[in-house]
C-alpha atoms as a PDB file:
ATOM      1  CA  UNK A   1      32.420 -29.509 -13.712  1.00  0.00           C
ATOM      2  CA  UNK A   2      29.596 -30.637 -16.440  1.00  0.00           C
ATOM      3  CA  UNK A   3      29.007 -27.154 -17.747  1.00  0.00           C
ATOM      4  CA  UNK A   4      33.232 -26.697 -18.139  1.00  0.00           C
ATOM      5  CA  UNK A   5      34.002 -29.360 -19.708  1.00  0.00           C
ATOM      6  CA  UNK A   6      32.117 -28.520 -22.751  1.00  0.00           C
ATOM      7  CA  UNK A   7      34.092 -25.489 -22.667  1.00  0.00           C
ATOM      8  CA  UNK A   8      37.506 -26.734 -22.076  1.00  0.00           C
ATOM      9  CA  UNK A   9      37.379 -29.118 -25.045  1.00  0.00           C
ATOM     10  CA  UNK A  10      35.957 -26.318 -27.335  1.00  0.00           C
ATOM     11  CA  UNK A  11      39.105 -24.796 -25.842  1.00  0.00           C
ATOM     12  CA  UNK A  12      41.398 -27.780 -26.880  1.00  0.00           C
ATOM     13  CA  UNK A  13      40.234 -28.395 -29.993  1.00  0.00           C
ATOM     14  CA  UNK A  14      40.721 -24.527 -31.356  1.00  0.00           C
ATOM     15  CA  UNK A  15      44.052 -24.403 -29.941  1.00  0.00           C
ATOM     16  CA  UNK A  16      44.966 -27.230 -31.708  1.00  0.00           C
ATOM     17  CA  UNK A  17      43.865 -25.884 -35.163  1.00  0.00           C
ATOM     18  CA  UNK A  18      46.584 -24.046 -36.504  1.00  0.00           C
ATOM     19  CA  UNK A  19      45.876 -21.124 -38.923  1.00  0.00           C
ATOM     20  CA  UNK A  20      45.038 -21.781 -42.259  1.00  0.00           C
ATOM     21  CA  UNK A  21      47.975 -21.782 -45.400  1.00  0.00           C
ATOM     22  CA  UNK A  22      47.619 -18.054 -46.967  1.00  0.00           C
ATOM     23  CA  UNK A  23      45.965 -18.750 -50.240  1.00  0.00           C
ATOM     24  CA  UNK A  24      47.846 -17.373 -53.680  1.00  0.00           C
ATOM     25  CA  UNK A  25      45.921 -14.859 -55.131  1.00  0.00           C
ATOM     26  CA  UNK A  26      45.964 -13.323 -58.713  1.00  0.00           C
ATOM     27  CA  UNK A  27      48.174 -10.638 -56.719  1.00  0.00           C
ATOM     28  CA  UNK A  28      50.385 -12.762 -55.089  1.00  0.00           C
ATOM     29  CA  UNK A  29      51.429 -14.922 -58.137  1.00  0.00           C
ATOM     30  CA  UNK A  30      51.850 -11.723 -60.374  1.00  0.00           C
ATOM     31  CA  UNK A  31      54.921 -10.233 -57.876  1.00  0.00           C
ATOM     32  CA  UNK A  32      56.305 -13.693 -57.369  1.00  0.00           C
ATOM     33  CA  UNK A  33      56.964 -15.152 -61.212  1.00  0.00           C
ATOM     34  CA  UNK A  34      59.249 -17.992 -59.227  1.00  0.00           C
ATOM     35  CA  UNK A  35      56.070 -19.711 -57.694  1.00  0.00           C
ATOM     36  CA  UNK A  36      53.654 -18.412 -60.623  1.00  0.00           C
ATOM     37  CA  UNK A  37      55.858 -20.959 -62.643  1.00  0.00           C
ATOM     38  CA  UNK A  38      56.083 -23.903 -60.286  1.00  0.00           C
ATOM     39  CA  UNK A  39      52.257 -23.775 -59.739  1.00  0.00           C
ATOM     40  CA  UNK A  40      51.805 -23.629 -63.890  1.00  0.00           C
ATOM     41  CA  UNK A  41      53.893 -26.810 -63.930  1.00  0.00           C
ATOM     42  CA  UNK A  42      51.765 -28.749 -60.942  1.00  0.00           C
ATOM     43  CA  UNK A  43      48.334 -27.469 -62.572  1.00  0.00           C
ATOM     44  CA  UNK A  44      49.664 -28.849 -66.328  1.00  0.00           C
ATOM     45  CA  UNK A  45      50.633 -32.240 -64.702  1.00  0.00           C
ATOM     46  CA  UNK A  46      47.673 -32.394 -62.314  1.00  0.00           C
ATOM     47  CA  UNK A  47      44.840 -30.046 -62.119  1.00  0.00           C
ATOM     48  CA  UNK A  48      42.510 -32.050 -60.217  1.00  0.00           C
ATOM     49  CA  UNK A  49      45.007 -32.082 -57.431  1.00  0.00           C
ATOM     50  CA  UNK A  50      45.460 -28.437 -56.944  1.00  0.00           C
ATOM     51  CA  UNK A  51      42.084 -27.741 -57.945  1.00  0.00           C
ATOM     52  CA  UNK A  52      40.249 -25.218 -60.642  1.00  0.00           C
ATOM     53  CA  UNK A  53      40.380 -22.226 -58.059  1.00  0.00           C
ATOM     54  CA  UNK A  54      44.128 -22.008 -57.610  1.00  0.00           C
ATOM     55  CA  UNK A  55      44.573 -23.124 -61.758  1.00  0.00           C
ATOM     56  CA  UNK A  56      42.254 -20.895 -62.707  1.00  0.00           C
ATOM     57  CA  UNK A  57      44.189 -17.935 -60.323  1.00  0.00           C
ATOM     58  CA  UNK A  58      47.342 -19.444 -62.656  1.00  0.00           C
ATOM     59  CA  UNK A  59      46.001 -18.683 -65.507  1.00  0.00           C
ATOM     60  CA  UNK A  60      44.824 -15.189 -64.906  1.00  0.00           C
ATOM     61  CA  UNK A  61      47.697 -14.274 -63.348  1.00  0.00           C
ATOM     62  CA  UNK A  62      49.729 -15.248 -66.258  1.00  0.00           C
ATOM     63  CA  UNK A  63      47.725 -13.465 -68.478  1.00  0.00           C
ATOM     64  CA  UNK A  64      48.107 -10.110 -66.593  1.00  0.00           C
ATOM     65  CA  UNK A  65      52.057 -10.967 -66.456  1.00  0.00           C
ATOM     66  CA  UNK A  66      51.978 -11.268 -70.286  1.00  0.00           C
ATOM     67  CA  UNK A  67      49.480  -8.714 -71.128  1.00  0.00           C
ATOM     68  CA  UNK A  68      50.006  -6.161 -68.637  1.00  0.00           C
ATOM     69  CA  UNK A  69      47.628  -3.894 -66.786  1.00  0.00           C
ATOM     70  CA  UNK A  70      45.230  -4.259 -69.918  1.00  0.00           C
ATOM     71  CA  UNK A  71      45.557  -0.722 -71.318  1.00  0.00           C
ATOM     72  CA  UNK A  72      44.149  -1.144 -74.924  1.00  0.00           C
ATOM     73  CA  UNK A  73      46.298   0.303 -77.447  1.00  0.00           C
ATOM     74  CA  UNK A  74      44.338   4.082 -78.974  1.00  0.00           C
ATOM     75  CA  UNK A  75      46.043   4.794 -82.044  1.00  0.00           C
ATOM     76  CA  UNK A  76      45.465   9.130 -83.281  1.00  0.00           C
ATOM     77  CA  UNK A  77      42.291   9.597 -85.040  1.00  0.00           C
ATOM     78  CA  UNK A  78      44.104  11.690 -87.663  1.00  0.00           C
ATOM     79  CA  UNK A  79      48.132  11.315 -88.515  1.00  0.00           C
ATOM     80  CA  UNK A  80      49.663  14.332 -87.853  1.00  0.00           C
ATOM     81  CA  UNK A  81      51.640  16.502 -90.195  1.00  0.00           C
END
């Protein structure tokens, strides 16, 4: 009974952790412009609540949104004729 019990509230106490809120990722927030906006709002009004990681995830993924895969423009060396 001594060396079980040990166990069996291990046992509780996983079971009663539920699995963790997926986090938004650069990815996530690019393909979903909807929450990409609502999260801009909450990290203008109050960054220290949502915290520099997920603002900072914001801000990058509104950059790729606006800039795009980041293909610099190469103009022709020479015009042609």
């Amino acid at each position: 009974m001594i060396k079980t019990l040990p166990v069996l509230i291990l046992t509780v106490a996983l079971a009663a952790c539920g699995p963790p809120a997926p986090a938004d990722t650069v990815e996530s927030l690019v393909a979903n412009p909807e929450r990409l906006k609502e999260l801009r709002k909450q990290c203008k009004a109050d960054r220290a609540k949502l915290g520099d990681a997920l603002c900072n995830a914001v801000g990058e993924a509104t950059r790729k949104r606006f800039i795009g895969g980041g293909t610099p423009y190469t103009p022709e060396s020479a015009p042609k004729n």
